[in-house]
C-alpha atoms as a PDB file:
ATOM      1  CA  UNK A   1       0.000   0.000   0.000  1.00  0.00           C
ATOM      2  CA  UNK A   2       1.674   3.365  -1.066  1.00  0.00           C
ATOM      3  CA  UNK A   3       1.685   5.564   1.889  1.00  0.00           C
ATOM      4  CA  UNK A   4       1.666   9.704   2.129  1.00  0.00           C
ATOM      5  CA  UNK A   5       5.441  11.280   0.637  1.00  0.00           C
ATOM      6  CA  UNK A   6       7.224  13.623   3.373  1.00  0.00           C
ATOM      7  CA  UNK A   7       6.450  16.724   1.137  1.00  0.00           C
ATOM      8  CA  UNK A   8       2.822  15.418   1.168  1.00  0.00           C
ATOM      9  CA  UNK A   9       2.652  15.374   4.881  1.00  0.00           C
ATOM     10  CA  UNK A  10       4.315  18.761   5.495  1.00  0.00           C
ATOM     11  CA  UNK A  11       1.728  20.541   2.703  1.00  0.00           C
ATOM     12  CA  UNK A  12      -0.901  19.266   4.916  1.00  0.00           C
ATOM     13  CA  UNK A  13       0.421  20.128   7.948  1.00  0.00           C
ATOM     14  CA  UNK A  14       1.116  23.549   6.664  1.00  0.00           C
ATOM     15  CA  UNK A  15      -2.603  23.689   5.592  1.00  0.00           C
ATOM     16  CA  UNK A  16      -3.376  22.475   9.069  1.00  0.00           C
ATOM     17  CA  UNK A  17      -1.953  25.699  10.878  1.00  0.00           C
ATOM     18  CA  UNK A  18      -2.859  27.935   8.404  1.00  0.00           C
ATOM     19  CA  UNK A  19      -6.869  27.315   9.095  1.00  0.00           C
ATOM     20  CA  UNK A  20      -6.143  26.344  13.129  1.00  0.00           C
ATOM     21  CA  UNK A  21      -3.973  30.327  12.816  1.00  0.00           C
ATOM     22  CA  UNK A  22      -7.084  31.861  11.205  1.00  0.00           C
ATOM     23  CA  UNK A  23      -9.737  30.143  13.659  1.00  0.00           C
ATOM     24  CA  UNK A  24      -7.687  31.240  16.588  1.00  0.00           C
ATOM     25  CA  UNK A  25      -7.165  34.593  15.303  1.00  0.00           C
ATOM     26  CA  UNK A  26     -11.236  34.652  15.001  1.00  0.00           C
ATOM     27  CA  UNK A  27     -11.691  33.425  18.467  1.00  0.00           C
ATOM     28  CA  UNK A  28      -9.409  36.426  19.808  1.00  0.00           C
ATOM     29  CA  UNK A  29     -11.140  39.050  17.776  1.00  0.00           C
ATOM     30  CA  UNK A  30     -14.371  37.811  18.781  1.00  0.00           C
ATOM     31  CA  UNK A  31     -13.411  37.926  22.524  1.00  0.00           C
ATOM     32  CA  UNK A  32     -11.580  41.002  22.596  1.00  0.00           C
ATOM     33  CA  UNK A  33     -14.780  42.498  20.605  1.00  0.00           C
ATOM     34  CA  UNK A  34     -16.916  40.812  23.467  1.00  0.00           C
ATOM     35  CA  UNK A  35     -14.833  42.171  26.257  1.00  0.00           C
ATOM     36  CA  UNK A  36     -14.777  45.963  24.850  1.00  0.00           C
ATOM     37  CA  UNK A  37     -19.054  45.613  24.244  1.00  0.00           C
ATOM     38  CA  UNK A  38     -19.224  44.728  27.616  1.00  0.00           C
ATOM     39  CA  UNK A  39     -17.164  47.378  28.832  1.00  0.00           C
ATOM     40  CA  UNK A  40     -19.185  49.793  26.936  1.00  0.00           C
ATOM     41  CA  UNK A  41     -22.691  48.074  28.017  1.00  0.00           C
ATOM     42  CA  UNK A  42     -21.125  48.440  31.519  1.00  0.00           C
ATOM     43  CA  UNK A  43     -20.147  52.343  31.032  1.00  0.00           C
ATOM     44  CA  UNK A  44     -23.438  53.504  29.496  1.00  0.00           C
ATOM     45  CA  UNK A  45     -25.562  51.197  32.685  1.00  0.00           C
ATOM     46  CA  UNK A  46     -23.447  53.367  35.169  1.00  0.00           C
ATOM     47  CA  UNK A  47     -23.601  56.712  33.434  1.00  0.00           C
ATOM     48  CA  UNK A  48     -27.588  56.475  33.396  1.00  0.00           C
ATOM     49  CA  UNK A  49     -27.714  54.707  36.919  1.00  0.00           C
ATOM     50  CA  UNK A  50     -25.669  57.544  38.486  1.00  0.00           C
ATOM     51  CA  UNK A  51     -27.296  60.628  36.378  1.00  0.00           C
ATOM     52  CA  UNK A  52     -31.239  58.886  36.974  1.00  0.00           C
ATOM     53  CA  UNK A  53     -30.635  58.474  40.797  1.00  0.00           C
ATOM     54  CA  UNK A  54     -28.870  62.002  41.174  1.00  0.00           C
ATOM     55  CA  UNK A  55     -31.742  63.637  38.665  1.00  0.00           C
ATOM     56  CA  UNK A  56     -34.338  62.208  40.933  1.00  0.00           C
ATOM     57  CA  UNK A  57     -33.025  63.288  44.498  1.00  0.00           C
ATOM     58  CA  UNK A  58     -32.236  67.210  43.416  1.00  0.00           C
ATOM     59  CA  UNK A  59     -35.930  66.777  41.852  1.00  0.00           C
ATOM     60  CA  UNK A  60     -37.177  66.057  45.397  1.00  0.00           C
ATOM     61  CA  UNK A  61     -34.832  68.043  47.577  1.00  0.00           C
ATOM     62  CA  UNK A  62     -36.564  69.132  50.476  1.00  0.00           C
ATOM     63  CA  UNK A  63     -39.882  67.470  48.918  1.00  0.00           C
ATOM     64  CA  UNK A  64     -42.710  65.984  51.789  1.00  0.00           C
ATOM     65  CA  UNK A  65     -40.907  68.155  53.925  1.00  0.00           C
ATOM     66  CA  UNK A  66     -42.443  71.684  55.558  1.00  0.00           C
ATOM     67  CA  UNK A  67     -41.978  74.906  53.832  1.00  0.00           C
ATOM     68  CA  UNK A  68     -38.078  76.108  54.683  1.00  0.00           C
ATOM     69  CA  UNK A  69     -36.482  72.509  55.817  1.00  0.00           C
ATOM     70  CA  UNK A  70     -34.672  71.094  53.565  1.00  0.00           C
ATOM     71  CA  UNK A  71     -32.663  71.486  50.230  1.00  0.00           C
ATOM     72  CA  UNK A  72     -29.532  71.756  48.816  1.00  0.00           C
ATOM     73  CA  UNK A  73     -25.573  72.398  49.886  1.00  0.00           C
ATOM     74  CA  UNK A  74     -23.935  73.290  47.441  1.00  0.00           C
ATOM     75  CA  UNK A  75     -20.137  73.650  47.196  1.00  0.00           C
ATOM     76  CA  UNK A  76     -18.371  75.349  44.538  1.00  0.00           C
ATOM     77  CA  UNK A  77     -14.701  74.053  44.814  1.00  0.00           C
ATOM     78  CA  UNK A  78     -13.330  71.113  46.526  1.00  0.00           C
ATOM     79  CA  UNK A  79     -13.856  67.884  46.791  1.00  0.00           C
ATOM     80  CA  UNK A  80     -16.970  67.830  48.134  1.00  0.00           C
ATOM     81  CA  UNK A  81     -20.077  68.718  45.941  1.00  0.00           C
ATOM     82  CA  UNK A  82     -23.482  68.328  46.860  1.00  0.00           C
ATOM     83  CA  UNK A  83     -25.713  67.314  49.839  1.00  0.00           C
ATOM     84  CA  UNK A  84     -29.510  67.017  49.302  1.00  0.00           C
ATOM     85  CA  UNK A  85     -31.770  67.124  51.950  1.00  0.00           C
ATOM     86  CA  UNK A  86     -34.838  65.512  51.462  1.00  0.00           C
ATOM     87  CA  UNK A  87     -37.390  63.007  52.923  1.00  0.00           C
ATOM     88  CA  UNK A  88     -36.699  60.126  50.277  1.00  0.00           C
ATOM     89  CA  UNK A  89     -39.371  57.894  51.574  1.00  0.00           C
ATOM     90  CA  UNK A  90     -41.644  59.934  52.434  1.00  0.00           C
ATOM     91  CA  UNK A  91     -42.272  58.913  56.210  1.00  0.00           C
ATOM     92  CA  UNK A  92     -44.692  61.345  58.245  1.00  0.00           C
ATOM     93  CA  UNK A  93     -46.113  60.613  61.145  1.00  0.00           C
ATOM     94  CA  UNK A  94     -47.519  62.047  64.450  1.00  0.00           C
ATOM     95  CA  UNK A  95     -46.803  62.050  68.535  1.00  0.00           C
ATOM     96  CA  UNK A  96     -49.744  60.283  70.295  1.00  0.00           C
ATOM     97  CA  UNK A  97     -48.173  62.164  73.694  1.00  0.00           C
ATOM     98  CA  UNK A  98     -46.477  64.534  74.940  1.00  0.00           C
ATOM     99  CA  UNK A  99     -42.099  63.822  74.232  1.00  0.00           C
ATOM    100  CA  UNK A 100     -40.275  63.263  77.427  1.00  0.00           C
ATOM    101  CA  UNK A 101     -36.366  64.994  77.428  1.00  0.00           C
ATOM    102  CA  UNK A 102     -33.836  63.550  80.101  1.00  0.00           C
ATOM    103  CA  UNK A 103     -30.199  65.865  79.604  1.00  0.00           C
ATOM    104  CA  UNK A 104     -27.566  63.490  80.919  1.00  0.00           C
ATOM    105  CA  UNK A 105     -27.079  59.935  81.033  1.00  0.00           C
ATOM    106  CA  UNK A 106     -30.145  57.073  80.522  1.00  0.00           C
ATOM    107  CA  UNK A 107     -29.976  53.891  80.803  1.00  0.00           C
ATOM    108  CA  UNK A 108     -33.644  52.019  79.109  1.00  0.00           C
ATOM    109  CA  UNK A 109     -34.219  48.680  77.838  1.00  0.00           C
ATOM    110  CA  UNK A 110     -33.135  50.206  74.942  1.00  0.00           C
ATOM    111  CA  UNK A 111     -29.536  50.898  75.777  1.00  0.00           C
ATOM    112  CA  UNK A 112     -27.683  53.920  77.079  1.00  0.00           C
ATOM    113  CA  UNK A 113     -28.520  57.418  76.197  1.00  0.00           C
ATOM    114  CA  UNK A 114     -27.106  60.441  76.672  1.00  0.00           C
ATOM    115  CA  UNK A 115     -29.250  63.915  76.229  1.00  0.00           C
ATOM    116  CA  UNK A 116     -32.195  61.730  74.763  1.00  0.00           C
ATOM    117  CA  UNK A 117     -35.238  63.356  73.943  1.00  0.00           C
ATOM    118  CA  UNK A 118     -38.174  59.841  73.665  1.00  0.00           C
ATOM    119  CA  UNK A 119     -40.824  60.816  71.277  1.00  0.00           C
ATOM    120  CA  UNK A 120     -43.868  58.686  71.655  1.00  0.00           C
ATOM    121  CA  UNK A 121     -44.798  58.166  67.709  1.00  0.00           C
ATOM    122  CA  UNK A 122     -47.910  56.136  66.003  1.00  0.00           C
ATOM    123  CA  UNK A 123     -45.828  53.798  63.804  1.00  0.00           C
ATOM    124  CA  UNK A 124     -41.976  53.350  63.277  1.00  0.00           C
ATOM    125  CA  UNK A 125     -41.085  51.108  61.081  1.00  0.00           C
ATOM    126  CA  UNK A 126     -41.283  52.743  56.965  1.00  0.00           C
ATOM    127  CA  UNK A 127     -41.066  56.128  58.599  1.00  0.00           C
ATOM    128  CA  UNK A 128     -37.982  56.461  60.143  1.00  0.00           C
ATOM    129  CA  UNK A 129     -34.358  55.340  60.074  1.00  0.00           C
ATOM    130  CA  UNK A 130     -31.801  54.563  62.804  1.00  0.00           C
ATOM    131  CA  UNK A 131     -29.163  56.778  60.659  1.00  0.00           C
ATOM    132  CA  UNK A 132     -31.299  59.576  59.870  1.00  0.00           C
ATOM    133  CA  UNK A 133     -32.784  62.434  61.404  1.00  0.00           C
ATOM    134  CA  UNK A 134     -36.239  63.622  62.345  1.00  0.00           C
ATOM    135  CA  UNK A 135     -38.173  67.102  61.769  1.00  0.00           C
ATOM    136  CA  UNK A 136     -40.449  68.217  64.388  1.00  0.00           C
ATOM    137  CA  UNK A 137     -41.724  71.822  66.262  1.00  0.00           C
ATOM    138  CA  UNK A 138     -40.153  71.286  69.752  1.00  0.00           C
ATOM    139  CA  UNK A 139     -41.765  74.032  72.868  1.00  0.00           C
ATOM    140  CA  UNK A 140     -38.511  75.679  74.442  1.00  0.00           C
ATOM    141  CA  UNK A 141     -38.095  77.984  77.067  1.00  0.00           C
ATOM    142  CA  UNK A 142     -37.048  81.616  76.588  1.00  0.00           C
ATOM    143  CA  UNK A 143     -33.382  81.557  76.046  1.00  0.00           C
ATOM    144  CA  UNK A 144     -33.033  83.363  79.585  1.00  0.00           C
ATOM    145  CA  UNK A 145     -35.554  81.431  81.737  1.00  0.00           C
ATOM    146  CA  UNK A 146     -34.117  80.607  84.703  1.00  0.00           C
ATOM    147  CA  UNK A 147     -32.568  77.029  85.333  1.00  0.00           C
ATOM    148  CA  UNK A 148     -34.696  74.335  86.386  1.00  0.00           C
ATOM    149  CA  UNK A 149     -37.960  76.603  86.124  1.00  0.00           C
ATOM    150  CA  UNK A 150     -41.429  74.121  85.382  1.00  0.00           C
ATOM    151  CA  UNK A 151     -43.481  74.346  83.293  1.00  0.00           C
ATOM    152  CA  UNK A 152     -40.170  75.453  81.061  1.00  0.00           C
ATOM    153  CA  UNK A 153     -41.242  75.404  77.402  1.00  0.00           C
ATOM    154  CA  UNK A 154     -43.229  78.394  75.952  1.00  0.00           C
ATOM    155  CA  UNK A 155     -41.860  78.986  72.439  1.00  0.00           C
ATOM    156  CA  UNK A 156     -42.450  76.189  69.475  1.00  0.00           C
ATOM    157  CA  UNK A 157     -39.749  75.862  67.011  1.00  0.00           C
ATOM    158  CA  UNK A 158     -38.517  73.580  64.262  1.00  0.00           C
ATOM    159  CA  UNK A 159     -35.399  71.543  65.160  1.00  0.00           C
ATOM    160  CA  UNK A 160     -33.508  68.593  63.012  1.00  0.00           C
ATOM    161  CA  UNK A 161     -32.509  66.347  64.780  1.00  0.00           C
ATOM    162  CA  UNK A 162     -30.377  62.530  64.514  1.00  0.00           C
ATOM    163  CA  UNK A 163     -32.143  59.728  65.409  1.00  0.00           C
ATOM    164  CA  UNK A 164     -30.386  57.501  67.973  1.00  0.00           C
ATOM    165  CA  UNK A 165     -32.841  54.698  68.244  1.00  0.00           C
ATOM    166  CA  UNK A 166     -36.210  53.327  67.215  1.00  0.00           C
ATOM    167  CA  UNK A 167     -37.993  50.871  69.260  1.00  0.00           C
ATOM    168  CA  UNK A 168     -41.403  49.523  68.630  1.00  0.00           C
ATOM    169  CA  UNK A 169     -42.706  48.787  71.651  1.00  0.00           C
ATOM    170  CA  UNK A 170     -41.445  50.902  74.549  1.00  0.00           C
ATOM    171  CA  UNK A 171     -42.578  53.328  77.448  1.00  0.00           C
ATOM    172  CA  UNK A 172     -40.505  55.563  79.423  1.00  0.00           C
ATOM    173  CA  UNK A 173     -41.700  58.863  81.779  1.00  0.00           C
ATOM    174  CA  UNK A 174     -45.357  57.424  82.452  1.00  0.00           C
ATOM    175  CA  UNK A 175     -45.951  57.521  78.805  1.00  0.00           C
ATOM    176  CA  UNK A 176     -47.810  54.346  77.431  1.00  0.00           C
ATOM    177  CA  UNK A 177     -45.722  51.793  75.886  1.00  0.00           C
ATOM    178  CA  UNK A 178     -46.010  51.599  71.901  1.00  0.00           C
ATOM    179  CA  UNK A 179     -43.525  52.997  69.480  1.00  0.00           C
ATOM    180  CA  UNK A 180     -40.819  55.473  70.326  1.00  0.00           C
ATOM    181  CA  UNK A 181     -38.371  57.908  68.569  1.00  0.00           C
ATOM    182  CA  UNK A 182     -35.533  58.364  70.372  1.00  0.00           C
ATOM    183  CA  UNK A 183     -33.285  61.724  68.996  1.00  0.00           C
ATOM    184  CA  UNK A 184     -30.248  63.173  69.895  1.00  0.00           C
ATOM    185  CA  UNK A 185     -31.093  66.595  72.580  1.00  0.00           C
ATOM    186  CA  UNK A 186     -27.500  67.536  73.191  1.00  0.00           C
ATOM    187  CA  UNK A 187     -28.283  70.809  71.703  1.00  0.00           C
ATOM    188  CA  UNK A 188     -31.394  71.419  74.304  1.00  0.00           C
ATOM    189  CA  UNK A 189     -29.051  70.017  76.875  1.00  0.00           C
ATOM    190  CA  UNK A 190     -26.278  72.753  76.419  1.00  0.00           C
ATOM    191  CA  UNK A 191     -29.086  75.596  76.931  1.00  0.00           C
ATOM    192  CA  UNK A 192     -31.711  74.091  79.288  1.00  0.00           C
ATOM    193  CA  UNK A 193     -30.305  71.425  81.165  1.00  0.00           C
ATOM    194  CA  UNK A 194     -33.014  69.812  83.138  1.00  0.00           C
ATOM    195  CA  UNK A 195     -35.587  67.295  82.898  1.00  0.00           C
ATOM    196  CA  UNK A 196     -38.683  68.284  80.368  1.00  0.00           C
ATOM    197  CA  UNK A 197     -37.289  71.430  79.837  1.00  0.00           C
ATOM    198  CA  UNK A 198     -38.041  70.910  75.914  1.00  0.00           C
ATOM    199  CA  UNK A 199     -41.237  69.183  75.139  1.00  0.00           C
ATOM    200  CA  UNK A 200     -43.292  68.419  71.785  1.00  0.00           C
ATOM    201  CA  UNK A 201     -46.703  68.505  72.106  1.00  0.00           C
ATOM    202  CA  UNK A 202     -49.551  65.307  71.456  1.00  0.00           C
ATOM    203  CA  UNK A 203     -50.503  65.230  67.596  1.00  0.00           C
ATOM    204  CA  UNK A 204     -47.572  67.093  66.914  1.00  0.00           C
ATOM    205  CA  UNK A 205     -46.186  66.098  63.338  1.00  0.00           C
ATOM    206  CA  UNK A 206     -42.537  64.231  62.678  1.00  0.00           C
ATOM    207  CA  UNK A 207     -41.006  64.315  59.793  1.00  0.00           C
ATOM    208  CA  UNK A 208     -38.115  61.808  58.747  1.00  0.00           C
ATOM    209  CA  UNK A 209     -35.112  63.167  57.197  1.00  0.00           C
ATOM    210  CA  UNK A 210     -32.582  62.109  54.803  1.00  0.00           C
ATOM    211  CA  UNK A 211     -29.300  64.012  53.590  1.00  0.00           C
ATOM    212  CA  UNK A 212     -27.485  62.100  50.753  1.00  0.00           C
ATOM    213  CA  UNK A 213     -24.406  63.624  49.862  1.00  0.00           C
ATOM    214  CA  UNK A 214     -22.033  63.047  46.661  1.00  0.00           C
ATOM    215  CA  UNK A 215     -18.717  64.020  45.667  1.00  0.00           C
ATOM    216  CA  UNK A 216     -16.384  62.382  42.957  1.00  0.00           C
ATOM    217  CA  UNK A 217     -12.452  61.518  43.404  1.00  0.00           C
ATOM    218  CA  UNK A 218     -10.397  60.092  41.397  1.00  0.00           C
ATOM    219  CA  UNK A 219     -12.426  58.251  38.972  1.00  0.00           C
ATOM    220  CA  UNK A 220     -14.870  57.622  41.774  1.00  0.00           C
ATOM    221  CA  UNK A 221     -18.266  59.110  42.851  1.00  0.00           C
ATOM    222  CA  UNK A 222     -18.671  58.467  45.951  1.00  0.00           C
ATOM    223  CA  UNK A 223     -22.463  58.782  48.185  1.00  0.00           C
ATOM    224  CA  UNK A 224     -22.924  59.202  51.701  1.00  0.00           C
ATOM    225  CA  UNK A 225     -26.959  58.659  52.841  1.00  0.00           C
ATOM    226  CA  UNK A 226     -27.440  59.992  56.663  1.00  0.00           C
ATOM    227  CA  UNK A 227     -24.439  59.111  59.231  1.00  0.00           C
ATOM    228  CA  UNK A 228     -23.868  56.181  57.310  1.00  0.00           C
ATOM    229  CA  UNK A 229     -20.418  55.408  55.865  1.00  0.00           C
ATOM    230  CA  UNK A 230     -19.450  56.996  52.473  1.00  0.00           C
ATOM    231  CA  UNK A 231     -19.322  54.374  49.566  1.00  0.00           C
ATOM    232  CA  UNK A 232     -18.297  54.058  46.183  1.00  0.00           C
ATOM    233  CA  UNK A 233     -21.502  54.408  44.021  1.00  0.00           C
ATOM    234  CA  UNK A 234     -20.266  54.998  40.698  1.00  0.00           C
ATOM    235  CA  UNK A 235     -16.951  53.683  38.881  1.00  0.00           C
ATOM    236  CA  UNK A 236     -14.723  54.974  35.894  1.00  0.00           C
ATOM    237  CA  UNK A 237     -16.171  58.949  36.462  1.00  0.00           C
ATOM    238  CA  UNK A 238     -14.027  61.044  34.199  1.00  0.00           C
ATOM    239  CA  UNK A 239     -16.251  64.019  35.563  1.00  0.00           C
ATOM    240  CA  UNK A 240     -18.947  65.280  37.102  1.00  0.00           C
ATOM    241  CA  UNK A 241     -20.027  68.686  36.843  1.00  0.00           C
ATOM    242  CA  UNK A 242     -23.126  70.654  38.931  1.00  0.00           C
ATOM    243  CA  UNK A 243     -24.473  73.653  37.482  1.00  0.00           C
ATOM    244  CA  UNK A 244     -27.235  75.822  38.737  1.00  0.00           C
ATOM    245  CA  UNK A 245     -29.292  78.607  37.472  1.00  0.00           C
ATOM    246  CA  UNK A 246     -30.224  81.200  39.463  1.00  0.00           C
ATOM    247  CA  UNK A 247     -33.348  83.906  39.516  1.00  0.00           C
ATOM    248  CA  UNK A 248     -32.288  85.617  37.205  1.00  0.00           C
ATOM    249  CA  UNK A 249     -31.805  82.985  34.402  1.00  0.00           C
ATOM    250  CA  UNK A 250     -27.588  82.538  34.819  1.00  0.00           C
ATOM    251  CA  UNK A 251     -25.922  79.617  34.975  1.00  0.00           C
ATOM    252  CA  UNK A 252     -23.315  78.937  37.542  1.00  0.00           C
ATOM    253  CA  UNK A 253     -20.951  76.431  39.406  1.00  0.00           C
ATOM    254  CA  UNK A 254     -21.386  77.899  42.921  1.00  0.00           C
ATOM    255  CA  UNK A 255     -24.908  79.602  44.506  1.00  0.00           C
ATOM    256  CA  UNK A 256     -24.691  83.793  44.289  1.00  0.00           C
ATOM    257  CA  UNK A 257     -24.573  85.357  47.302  1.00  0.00           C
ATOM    258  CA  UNK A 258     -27.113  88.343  45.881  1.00  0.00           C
ATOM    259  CA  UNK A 259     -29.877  85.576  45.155  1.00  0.00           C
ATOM    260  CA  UNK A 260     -33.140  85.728  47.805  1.00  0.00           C
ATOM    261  CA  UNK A 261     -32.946  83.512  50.151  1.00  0.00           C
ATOM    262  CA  UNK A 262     -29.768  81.622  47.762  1.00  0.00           C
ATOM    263  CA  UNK A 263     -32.663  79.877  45.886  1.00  0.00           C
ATOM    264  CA  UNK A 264     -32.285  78.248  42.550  1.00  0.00           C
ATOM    265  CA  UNK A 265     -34.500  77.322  39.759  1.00  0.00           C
ATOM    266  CA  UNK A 266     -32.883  74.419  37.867  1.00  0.00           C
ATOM    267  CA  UNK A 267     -29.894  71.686  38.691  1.00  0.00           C
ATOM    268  CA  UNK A 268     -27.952  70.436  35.539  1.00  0.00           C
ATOM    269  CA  UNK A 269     -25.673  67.085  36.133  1.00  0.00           C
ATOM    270  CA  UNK A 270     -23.255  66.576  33.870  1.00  0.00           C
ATOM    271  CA  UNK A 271     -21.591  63.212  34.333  1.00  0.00           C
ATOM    272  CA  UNK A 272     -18.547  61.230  31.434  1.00  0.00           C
ATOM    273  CA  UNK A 273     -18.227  58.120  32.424  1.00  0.00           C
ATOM    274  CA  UNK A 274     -15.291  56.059  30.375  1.00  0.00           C
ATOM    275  CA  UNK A 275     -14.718  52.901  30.145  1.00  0.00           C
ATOM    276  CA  UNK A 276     -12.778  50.816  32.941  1.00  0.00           C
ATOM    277  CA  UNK A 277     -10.088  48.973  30.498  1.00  0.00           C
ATOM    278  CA  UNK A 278      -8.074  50.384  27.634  1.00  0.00           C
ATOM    279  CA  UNK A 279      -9.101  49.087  23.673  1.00  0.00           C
ATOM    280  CA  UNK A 280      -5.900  48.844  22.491  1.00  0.00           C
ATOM    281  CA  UNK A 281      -6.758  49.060  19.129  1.00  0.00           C
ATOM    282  CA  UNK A 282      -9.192  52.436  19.720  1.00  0.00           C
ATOM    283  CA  UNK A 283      -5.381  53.700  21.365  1.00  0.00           C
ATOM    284  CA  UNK A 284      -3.452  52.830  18.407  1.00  0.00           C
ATOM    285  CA  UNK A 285      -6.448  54.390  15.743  1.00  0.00           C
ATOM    286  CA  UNK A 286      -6.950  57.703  18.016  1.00  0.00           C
ATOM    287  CA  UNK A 287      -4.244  58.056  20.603  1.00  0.00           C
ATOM    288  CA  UNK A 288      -6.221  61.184  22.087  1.00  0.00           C
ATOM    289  CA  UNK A 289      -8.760  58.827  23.930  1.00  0.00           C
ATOM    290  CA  UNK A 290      -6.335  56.657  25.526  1.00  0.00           C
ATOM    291  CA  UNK A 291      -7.551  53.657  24.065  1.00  0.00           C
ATOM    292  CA  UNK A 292     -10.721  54.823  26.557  1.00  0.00           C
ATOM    293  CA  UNK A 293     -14.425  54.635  25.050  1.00  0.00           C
ATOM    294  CA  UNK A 294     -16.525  57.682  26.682  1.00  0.00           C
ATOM    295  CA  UNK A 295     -20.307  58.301  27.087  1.00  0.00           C
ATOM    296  CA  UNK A 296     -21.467  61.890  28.462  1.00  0.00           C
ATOM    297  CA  UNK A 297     -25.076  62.356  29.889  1.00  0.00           C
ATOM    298  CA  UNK A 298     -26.604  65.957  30.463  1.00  0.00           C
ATOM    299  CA  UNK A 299     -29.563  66.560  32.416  1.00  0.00           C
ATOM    300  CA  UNK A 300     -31.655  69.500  33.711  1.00  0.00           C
ATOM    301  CA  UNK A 301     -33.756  69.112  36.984  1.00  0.00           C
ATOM    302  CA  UNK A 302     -36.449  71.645  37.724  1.00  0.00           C
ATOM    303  CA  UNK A 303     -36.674  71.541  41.364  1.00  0.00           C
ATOM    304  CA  UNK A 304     -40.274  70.287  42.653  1.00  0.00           C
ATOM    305  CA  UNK A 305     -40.301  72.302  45.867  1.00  0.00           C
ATOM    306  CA  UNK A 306     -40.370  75.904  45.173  1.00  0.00           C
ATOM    307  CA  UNK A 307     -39.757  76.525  48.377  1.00  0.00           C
ATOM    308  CA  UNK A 308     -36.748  74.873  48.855  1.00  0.00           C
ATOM    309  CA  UNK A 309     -33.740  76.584  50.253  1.00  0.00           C
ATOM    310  CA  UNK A 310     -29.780  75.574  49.350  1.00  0.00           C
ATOM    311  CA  UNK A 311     -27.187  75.920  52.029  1.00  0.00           C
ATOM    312  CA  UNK A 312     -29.775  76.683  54.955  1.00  0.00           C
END
């Protein structure tokens, strides 16, 4: 039987690499093209993630909130850019008695407190958060009534304050048990430093608070909700740019000390998100984008509230 000549075999084998070369050279492009739409599917998901969320909470800054609380800080330079305060979930609710204040040191089943001011609430959970704050009109005494004076408060006003603890189920001060706000009264404890010497009233409306902050660095936007820790929220940020217009129609990077009240009319984001890896080939055909694929996203936010104030 005549078998296959040396020059025979070698052809083939030379045919051999040549379509095995071309297949594997397929298989690369293919993956490198999968790998770079991927990248770009990923880049365009966290531009619009990042501009939707942002768009939405300077929409609602101080929104189900009363008239004055609430709103924007805005900073012009540095690393830090915006904080909006808002009530994100929309929690309202009402005292079913009067709030009982103990300056110093508490211990309660519900731990140790210092300065707590126990607000006896209709529901807690869906309204409120551990990490936020709470709005509420608060009676105070005069700022020179004497020390230790009862009945103390006379004058309402509208305080902020953090939340320290929630409970759903709890009674302190002769107050029936059911659900309870605990907030922070260091601030009523500096001034009037005895027991019930700040009260809030039965049927007296509480607000819950939120303050979500962002900032970019690096290629990084990071977000900050409450007292909770910061965290990385958006990746591969070339830049982000806040713009706001003012009363009288401008445009500017930082609020204008001649506007009423520092109101503003409209927010515009401006985010460019890039890709996270190079495309080698996109460096080598237009060295000016680093081998980086880029998507840009523009939006302008009417703010809701028209009574919302920034940096109050």
């Amino acid at each position: 039987m005549k078998g296959f000549t040396l020059i025979e075999v070698l052809i083939a084998m030379v045919i051999m690499v040549l379509i095995s070369s071309g297949v594997l050279l397929t298989f690369q492009y293919q993956n490198k093209n999968l790998v770079t739409q991927r990248g770009i599917a990923e880049m365009n998901l966290m531009a619009k993630g990042i501009s939707e969320e942002m768009s939405r909470n300077l929409r609602m800054a101080g929104g189900v909130l009363p008239p004055g609380v609430g709103g924007l800080k805005v900073y012009g330079n540095g690393v830090e850019r915006l904080t909006v305060v808002l009530n994100r979930g929309g929690g309202v609710d009402t005292t079913r008695d009067m709030s009982y204040f103990r300056p110093g040191s508490i211990t309660t089943s519900q731990g140790v407190f210092q300065n707590a001011l126990f607000l006896p609430v209709r529901h807690v959970t869906g309204v409120f958060t551990d990490s936020g704050y709470i709005v509420t009109t608060v009676r105070v005494p005069p700022s020179s009534y004497p020390l230790g004076t009862t009945p103390a408060p006379t004058t309402d006003t509208m305080i902020v304050l953090p939340v320290l603890e929630m409970s759903t189920n709890f009674s302190i001060g002769g107050i029936a048990a059911g659900p309870f706000v605990i907030v922070d009264g260091s601030w009523f404890a500096s001034k009037w430093p005895w027991l019930n010497s700040v009260q809030t009233s039965a049927n007296m409306y509480v607000y819950g608070l939120d303050s979500v902050r962002y900032w970019a660095s690096a290629d990084t936007v990071f977000r900050k909700i409450n007292r909770n820790d910061s965290a990385a929220y958006a990746l591969g940020v070339d830049s982000l740019r806040l713009q706001y217009m003012h009363p009288t129609g401008a445009w500017s990077d930082s609020l204008l000390g001649t506007d009423p009240a520092n109101q503003i009319q409209k927010a515009r984001v401006r985010i460019r998100v890039r890709t996270r890896q190079k495309d080698l080939s996109l460096a080598a055909s237009n060295p000016s984008t680093k081998g980086y694929h880029y998507q840009t996203i523009e939006t302008e936010v009417a703010l809701r509230n028209t009574s919302t104030l920034v940096n109050k």
